[in-house]
Protein backbone atom coordinates (compact mmCIF):
# COMPACT_ATOMS: atom_id res chain seq x y z
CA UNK A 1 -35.20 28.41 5.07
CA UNK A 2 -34.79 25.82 2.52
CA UNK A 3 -31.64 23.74 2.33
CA UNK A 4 -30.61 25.45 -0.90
CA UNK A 5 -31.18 28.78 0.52
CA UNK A 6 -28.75 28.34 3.36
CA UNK A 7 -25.58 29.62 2.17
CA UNK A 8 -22.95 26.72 2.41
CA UNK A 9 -19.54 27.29 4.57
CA UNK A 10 -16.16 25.83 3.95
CA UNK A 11 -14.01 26.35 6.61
CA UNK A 12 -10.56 25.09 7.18
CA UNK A 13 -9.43 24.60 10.47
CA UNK A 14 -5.88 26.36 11.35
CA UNK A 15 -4.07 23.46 12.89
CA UNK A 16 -2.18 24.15 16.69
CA UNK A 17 1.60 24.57 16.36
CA UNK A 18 2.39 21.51 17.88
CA UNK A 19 0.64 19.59 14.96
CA UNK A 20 2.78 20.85 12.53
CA UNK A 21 4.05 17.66 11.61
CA UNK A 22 0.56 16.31 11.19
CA UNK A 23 -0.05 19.40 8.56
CA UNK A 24 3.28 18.15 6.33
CA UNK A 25 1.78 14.78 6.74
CA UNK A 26 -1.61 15.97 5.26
CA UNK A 27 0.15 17.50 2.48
CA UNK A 28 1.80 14.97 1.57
CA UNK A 29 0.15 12.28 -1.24
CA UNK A 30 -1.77 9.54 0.85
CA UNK A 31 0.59 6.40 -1.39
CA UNK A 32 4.05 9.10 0.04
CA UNK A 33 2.71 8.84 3.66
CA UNK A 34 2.21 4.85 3.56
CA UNK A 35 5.68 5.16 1.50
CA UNK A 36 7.20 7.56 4.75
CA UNK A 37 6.02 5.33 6.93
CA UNK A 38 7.47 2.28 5.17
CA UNK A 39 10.84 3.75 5.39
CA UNK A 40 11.03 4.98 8.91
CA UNK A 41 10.34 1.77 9.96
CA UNK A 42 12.66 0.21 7.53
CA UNK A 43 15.10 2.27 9.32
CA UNK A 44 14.42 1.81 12.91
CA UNK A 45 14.65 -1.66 12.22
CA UNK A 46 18.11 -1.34 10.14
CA UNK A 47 19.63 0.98 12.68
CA UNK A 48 18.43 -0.97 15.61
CA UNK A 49 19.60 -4.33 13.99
CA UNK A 50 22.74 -2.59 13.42
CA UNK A 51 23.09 -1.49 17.20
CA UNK A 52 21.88 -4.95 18.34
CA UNK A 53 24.32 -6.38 16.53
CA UNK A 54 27.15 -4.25 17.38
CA UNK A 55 26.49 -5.73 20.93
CA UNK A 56 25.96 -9.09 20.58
CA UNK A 57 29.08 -9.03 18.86
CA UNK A 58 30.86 -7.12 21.58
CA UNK A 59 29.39 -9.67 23.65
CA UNK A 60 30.43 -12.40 21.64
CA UNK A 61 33.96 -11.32 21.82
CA UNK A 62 33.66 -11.41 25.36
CA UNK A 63 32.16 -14.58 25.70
CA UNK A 64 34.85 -15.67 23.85
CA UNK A 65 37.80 -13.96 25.78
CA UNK A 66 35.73 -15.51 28.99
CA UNK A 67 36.28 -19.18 27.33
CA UNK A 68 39.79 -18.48 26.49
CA UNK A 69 40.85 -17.27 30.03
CA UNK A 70 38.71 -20.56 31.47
CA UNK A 71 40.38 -23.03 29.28
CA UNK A 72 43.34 -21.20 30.37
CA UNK A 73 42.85 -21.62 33.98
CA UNK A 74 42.10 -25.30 33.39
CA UNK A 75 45.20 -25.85 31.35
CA UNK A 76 47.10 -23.76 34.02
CA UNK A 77 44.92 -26.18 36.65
CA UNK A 78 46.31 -29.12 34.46
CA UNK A 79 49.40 -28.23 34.45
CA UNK A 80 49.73 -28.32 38.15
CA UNK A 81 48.05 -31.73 38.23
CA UNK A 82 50.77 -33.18 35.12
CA UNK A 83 53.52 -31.69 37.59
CA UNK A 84 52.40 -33.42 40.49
CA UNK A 85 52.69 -36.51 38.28
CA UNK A 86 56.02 -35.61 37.35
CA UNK A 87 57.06 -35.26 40.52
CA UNK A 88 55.42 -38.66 41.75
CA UNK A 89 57.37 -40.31 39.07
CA UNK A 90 60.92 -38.72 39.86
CA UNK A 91 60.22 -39.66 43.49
CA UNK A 92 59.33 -43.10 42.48
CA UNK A 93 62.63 -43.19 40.14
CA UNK A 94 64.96 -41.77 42.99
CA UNK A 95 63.10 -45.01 45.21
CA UNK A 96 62.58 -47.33 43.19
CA UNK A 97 65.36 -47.04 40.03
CA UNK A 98 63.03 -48.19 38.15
CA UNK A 99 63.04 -47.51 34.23
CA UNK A 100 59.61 -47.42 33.68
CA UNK A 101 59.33 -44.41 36.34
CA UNK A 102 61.63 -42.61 33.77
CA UNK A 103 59.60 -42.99 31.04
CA UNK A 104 56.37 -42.08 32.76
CA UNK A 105 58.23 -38.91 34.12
CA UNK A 106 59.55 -37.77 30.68
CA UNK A 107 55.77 -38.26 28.72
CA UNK A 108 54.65 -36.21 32.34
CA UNK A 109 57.40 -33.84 31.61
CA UNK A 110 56.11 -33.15 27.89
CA UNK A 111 52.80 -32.96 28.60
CA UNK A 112 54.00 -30.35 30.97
CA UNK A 113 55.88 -28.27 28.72
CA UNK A 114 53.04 -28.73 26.21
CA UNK A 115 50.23 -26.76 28.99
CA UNK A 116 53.14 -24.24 29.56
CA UNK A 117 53.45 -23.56 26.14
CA UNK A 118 50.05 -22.68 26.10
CA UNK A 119 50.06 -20.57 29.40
CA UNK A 120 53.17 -18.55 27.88
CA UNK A 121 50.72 -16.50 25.70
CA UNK A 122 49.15 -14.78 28.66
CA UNK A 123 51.63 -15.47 31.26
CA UNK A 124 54.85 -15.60 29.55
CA UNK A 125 57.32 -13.89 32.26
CA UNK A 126 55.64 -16.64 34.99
CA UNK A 127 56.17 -19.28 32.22
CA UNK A 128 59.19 -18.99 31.61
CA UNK A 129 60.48 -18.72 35.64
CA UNK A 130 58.28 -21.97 35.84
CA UNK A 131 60.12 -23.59 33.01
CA UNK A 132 63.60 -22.41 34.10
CA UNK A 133 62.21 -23.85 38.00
CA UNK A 134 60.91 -27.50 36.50
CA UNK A 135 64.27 -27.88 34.32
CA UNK A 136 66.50 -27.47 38.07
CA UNK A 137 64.18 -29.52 39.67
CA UNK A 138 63.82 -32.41 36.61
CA UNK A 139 68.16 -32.04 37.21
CA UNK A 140 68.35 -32.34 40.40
CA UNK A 141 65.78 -35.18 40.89
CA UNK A 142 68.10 -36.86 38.37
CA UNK A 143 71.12 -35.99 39.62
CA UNK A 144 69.98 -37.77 42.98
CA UNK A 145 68.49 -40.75 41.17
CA UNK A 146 72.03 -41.23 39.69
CA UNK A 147 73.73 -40.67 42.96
CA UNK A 148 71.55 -43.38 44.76
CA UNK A 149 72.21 -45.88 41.82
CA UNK A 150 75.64 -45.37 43.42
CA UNK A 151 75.25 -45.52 46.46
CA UNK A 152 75.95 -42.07 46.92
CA UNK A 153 73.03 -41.46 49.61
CA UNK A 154 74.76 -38.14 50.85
CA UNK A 155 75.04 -36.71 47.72
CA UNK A 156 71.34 -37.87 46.55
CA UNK A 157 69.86 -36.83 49.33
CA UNK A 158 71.28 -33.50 49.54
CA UNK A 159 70.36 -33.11 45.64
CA UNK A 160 66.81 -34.57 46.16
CA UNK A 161 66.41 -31.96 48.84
CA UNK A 162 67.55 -29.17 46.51
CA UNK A 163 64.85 -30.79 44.07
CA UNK A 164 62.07 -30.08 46.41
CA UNK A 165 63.02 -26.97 46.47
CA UNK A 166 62.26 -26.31 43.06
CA UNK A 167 59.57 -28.57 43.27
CA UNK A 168 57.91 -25.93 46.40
CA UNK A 169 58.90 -23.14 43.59
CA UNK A 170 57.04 -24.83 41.11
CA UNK A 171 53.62 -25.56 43.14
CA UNK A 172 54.01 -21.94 43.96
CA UNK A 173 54.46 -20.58 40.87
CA UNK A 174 51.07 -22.77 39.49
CA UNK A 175 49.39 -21.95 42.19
CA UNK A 176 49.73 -18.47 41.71
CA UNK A 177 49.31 -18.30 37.44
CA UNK A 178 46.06 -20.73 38.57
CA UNK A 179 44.55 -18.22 40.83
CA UNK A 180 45.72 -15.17 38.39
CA UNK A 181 44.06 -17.04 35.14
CA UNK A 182 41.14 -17.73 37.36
CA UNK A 183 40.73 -14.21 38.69
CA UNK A 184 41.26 -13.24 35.32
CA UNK A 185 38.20 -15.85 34.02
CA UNK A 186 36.05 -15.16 36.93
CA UNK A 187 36.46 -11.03 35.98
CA UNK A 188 35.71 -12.09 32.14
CA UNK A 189 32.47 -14.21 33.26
CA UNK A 190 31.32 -11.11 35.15
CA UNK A 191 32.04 -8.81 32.53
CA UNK A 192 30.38 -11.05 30.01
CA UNK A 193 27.49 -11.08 32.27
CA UNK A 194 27.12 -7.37 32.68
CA UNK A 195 27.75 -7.12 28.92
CA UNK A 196 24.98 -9.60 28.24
CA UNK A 197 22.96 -7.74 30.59
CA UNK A 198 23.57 -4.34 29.01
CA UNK A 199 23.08 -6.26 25.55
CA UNK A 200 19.52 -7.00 26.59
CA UNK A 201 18.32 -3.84 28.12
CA UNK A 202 19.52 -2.31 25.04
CA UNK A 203 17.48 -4.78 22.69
CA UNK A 204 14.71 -3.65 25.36
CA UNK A 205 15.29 -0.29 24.92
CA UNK A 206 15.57 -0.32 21.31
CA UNK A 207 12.22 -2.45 20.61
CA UNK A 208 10.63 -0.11 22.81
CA UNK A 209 12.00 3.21 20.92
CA UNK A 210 11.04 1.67 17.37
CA UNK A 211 7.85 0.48 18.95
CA UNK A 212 7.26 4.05 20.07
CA UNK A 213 8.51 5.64 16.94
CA UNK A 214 6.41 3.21 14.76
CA UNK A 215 3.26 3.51 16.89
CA UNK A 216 3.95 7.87 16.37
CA UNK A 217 4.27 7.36 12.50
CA UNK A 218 1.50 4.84 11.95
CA UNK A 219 -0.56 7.38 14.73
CA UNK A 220 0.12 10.37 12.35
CA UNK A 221 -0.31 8.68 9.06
CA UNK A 222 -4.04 7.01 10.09
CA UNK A 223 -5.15 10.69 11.48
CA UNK A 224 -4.05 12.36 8.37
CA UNK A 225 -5.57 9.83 6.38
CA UNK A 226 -9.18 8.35 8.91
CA UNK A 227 -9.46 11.48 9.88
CA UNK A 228 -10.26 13.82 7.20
CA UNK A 229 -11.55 10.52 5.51
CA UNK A 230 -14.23 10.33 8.28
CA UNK A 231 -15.59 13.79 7.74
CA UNK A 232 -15.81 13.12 3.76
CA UNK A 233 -17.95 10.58 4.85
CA UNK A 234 -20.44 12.35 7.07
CA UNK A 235 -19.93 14.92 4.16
CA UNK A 236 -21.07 12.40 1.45
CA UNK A 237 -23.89 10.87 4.33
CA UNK A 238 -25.54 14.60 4.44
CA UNK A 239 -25.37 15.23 0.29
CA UNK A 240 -27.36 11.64 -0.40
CA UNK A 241 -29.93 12.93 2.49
CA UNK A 242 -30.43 16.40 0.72
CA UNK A 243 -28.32 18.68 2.68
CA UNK A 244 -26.71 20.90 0.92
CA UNK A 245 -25.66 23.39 3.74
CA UNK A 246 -23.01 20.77 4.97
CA UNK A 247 -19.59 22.31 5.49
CA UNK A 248 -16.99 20.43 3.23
CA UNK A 249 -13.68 20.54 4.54
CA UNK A 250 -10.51 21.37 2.69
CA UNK A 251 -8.23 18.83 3.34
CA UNK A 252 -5.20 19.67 1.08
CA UNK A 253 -3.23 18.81 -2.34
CA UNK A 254 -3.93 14.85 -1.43
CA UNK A 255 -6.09 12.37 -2.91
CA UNK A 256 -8.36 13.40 0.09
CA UNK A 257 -8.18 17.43 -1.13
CA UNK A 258 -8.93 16.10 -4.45
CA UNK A 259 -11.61 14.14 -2.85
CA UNK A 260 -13.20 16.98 -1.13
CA UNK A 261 -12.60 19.29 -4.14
CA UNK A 262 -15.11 16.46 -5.91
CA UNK A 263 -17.61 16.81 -3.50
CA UNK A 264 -17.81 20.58 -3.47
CA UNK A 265 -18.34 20.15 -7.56
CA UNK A 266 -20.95 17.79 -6.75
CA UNK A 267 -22.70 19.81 -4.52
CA UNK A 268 -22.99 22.34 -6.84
CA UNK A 269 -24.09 20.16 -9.21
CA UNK A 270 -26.37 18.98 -7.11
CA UNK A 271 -27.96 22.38 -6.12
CA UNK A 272 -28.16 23.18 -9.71
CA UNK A 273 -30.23 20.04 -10.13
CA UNK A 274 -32.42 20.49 -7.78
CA UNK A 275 -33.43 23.75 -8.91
CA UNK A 276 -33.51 22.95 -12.10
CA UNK A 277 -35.94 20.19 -10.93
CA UNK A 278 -37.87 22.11 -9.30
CA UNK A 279 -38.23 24.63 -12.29
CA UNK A 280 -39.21 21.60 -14.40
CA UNK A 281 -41.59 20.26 -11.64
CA UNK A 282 -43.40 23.91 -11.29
CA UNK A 283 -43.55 23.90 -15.21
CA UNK A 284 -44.79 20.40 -15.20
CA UNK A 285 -48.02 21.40 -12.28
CA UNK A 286 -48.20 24.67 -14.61
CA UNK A 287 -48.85 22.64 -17.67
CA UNK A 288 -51.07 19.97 -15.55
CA UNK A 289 -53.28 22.51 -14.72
CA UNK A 290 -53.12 24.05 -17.66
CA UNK A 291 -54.29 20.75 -19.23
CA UNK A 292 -57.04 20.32 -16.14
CA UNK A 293 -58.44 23.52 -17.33
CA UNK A 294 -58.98 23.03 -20.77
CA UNK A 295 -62.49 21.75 -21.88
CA UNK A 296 -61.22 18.90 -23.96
CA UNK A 297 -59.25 15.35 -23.67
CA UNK A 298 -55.71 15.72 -24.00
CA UNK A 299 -53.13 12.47 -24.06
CA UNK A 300 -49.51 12.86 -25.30
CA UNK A 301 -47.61 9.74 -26.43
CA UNK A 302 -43.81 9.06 -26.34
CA UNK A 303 -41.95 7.63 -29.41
CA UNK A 304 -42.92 3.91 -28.35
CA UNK A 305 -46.69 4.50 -28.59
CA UNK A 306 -47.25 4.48 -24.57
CA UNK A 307 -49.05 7.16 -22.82
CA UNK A 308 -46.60 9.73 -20.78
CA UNK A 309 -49.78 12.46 -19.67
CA UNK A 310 -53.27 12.42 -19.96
CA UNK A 311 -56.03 15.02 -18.17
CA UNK A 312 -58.91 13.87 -16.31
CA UNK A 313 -61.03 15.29 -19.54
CA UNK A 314 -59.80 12.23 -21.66
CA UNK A 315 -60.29 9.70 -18.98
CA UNK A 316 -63.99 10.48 -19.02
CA UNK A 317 -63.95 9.11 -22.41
CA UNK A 318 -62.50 6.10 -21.29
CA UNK A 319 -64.58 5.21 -17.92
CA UNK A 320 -62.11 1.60 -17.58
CA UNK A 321 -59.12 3.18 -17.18
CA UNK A 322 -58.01 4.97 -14.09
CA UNK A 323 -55.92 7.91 -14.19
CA UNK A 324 -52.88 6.16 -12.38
CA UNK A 325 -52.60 3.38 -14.37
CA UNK A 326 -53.10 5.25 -17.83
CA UNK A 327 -48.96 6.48 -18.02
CA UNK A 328 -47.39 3.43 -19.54
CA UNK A 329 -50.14 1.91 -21.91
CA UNK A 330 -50.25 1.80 -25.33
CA UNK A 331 -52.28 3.00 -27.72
CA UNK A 332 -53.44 -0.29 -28.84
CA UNK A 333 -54.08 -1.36 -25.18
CA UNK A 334 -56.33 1.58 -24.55
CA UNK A 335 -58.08 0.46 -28.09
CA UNK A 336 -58.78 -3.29 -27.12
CA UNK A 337 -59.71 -1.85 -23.60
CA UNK A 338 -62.18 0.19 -25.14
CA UNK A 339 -63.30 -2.46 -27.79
CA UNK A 340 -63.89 -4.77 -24.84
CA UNK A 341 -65.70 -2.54 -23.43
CA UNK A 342 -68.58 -2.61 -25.85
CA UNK A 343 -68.15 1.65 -26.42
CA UNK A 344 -67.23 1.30 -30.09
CA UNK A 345 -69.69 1.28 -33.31
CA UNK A 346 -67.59 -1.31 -35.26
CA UNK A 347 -69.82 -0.10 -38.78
CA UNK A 348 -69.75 -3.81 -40.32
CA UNK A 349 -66.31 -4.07 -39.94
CA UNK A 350 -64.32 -6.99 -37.94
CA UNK A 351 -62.52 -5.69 -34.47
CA UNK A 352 -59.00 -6.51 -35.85
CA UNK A 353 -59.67 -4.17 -39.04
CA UNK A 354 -61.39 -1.72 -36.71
CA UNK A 355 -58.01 -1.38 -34.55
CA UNK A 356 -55.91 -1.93 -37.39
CA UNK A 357 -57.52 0.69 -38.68
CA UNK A 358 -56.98 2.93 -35.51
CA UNK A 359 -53.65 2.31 -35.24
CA UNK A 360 -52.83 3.06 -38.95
CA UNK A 361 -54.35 6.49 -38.19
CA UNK A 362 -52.40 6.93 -34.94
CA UNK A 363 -49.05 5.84 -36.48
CA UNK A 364 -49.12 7.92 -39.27
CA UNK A 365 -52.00 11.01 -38.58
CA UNK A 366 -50.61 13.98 -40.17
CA UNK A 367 -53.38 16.30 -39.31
CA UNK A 368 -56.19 13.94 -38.73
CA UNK A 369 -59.31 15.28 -37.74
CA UNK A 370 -62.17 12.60 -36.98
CA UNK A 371 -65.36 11.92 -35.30
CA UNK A 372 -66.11 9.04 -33.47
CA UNK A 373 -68.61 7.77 -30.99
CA UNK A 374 -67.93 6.97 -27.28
CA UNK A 375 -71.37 5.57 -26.02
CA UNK A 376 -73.83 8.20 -25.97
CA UNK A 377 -71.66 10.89 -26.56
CA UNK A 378 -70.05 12.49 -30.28
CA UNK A 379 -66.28 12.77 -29.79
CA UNK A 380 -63.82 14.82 -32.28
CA UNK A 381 -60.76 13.77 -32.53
CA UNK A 382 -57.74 15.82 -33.56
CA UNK A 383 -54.26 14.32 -33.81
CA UNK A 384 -50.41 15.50 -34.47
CA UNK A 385 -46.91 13.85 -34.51
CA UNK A 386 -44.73 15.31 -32.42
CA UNK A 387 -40.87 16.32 -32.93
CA UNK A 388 -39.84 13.07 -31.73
CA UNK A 389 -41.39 10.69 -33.26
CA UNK A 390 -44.16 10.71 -30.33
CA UNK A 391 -48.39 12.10 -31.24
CA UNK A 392 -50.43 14.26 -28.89
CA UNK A 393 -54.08 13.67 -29.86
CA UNK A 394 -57.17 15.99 -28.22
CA UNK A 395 -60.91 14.79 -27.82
CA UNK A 396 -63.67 17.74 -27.66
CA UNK A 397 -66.92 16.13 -26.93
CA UNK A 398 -69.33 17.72 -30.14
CA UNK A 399 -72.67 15.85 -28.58
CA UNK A 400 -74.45 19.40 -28.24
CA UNK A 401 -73.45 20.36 -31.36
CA UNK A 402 -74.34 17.11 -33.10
CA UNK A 403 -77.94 17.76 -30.97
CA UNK A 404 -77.98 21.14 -32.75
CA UNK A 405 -77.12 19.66 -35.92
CA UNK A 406 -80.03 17.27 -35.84
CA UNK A 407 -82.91 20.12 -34.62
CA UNK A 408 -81.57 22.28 -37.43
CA UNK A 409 -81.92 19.21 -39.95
CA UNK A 410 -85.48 18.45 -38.71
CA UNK A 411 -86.02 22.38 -38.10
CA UNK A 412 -85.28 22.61 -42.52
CA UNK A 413 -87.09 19.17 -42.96
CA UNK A 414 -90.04 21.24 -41.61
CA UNK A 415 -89.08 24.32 -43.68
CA UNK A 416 -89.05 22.40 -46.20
CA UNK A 417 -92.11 20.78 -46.24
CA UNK A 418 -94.00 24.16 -45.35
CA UNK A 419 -92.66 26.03 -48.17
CA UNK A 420 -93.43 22.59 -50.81
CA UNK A 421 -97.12 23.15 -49.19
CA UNK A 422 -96.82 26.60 -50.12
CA UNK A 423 -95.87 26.74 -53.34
CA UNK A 424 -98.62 24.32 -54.12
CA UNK A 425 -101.30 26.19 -52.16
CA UNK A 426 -99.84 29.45 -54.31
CA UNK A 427 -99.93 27.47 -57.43
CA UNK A 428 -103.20 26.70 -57.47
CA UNK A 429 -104.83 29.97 -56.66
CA UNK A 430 -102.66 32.01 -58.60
CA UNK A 431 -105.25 31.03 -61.58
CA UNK A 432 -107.97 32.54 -59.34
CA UNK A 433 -106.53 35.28 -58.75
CA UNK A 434 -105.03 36.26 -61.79
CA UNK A 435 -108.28 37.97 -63.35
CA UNK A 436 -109.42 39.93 -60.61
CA UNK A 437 -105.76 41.20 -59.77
CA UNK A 438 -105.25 42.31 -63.45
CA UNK A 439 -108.53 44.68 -63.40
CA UNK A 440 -107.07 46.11 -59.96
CA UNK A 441 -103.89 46.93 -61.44
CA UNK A 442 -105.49 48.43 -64.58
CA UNK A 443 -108.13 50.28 -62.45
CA UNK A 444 -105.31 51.50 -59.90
CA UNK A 445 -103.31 52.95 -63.29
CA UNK A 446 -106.18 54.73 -64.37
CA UNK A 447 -106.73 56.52 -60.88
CA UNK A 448 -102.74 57.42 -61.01
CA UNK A 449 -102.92 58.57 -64.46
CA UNK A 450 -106.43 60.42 -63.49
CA UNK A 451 -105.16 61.78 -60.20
CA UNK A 452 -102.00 62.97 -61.91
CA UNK A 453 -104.19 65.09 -64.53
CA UNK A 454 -106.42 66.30 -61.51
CA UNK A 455 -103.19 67.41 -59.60
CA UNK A 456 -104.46 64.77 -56.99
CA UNK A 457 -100.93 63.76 -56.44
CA UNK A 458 -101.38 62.86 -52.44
CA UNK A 459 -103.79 60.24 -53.75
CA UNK A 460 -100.65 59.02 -55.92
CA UNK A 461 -98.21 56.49 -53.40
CA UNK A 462 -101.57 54.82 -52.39
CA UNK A 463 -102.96 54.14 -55.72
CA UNK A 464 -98.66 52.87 -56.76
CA UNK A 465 -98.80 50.54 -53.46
CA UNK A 466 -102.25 49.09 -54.85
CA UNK A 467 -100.74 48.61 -58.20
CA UNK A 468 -97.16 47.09 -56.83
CA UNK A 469 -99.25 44.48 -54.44
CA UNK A 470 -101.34 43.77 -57.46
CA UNK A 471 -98.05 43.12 -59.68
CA UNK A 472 -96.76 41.20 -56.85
CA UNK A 473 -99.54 38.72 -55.92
């Protein structure tokens, strides 16, 4: 069976449940999908930027609170150092009564104050009992400098005693907002840590999901779109080989449906084609042989003068040109051809008026019937203008007939010479015969006219036959 007898199948495949986001895909216009696509990444991206930053601002914040409680814990650590100053210089003023030791104490004491103030925003109940401790011990460490400028040693001592109190109260009390504000930090760091930690498994995670749902889209998109795209190509691979059995897939209300819609139109075009091809090349073989069968040349020429058919008949006329190369020629090329040949009787005239001549005829033949010579043989030559401007022209060799033509001319030469000889062999014995004839034919009338009166009338037709030769010589 022929490739246009097979019957051609179209079969769509019914798609598994789980694909039925593949199907909306495929439904979907090919420049939507890319545009789908586009977006869904747009928005991984935007909502994972968003989440991303969400943390690292969270973590930010945290980092920052960290900083805050360390620069708090190094004030607070500060603090404790400018106190031990302070109290270095008090000492030194209760010893040494020295002036500059009070100076150095009160620029300790305000630096003091100054880190407290900045402790109070965390710590402000343990600032405040710090302040209240550092003012009694800053009196009291006066009180006994003044008492040992008088010589009051009791008194100062028992005061500078009292001031280390406070002084014990103090270191405690620093201590203890040190350690706190460094607990604090120390918690903060590690916080920040896990934060940052959770932070970047959650960039992880994130790049991994939009990987993931990127890698799903694009996966989807290409198979809705390479896919079906693939089998249009094996589709279009089989119709340029011939085979028009190939099942053409329907792929949808896409570019690609519209696609394979296409091909399914230009298979049938195709098949029509072909048989209409194949009508024309069976009526072309029919006519071929037709022509092969026929007795005489035959040679059809297009518009352009050049030869489109010719039988095998015509190219016996013309022994230099072979069959194969005849389509294509021109009429003047088969002419000079010929001419060079040495197969034409020029009859005085030069070869460019003979083909001149020739190709006046051939342009322009309306009927023409003519006779011409191709070497020993008598050629007639009948030729036509076609419908479009093309001529079809047939040769029937007449060299028998011409042969008959010339016996019968020498047959009535001959004729014609006998019957001259005749008529002058009859001419000049008609004298001699005249006399003798005349008495027969007036002797045979006397025997009818005698036989008649005898009633002798079965000598009658033989006597009348005498008399009728006798009339007729």
């Amino acid at each position: 069976m022929s490739a246009l007898e097979q019957t051609p199948h179209e079969v769509e495949a019914i798609p598994a449940p789980s694909k039925s986001l593949g199907r909306r895909l495929a439904s979907l216009p090919i420049a939507a999908r890319v545009a789908a696509l586009t977006a869904a990444g747009l928005i991984s991206l935007i909502v994972s930027s968003i989440l991303l930053t969400q943390a690292l601002y969270r973590s930010a914040d945290r980092t920052a609170d960290t900083k805050a409680l360390f620069d708090l814990a190094a004030t607070a650590a500060a603090a404790h150092v400018t106190f031990g100053e302070l109290r270095y210089w008090l000492t030194d003023l209760s010893v040494s009564l020295l002036m500059n030791s009070q100076r150095n104490a009160e620029k300790a004491r305000e630096r003091l104050l100054d880190q407290l103030d900045g402790l109070s925003k965390s710590s402000p109940d343990a600032v405040r009992e710090i302040r209240v401790e550092i003012d009694d011990y800053v009196k009291r460490a006066l009180e006994a400098a003044d008492s040992y400028t008088q010589d009051n040693r009791i008194i100062g001592n028992a005061l500078l005693a009292e001031a280390r109190t406070h002084s014990t109260n103090v270191d405690a009390a620093l201590n203890k907002l040190v350690e706190q504000v460094s607990a604090e930090a120390e918690a903060a760091r590690n916080e920040a840590v896990r934060l940052a930690q959770k932070t970047a498994t959650t960039a992880a995670i994130l790049v991994v999901i939009v990987l993931l749902i990127g890698s799903l889209l694009t996966i989807l998109v290409l198979r809705s779109i390479v896919g079906p795209l693939r089998r249009l190509n094996r589709v279009i691979g089989e119709l340029t080989q011939g085979r028009y059995d190939i099942e053409i897939p329907i792929e949808g209300g896409d570019e690609l449906g519209a696609m394979s819609r296409t091909l399914r139109l230009f298979r049938a075009g195709a098949i029509e084609k072909k048989r209409l091809e194949d009508e024309a090349e069976q009526q072309r073989r029919t006519i071929a042989a037709a022509l092969e069968a026929i007795s005489d040349g035959f040679v059809l020429f297009d518009p352009q003068d050049r030869v489109i058919l010719a039988n095998s008949k015509f190219c016996e006329f013309f022994p230099d040109h072979a069959r194969a190369s005849l389509p294509g020629q021109s009429f003047q090329e088969i002419l000079e051809q010929r001419l060079a040949g040495g197969q034409v009787d020029l009859a005085g005239a030069s070869p460019e008026e003979w083909i001149a001549q020739r190709l006046h005829i051939h342009k322009d033949p309306a009927g023409f019937v003519g006779e011409d010579r191709f070497g020993d043989r008598w050629v007639r030559v009948s030729r036509r203008k076609t419908p479009d401007g093309g001529a079809v022209a047939v040769y029937t060799d007449i060299t028998e007939l011409k042969q008959r033509q010339d016996e019968l001319e020498r047959a009535k030469s001959r004729a014609e010479s006998t019957n001259e000889a005749k008529s002058r062999f009859v001419a000049s014995v008609s004298h001699e015969l005249r006399t003798p004839l005349n008495a027969i034919i007036g002797y045979s009338e006397m025997l009818i006219e005698d036989a008649s009166d005898q009633h002798m009338v079965e000598f009658v037709p033989e006597l009348e036959k005498i008399a009728a030769a006798g009339r007729h010589l």
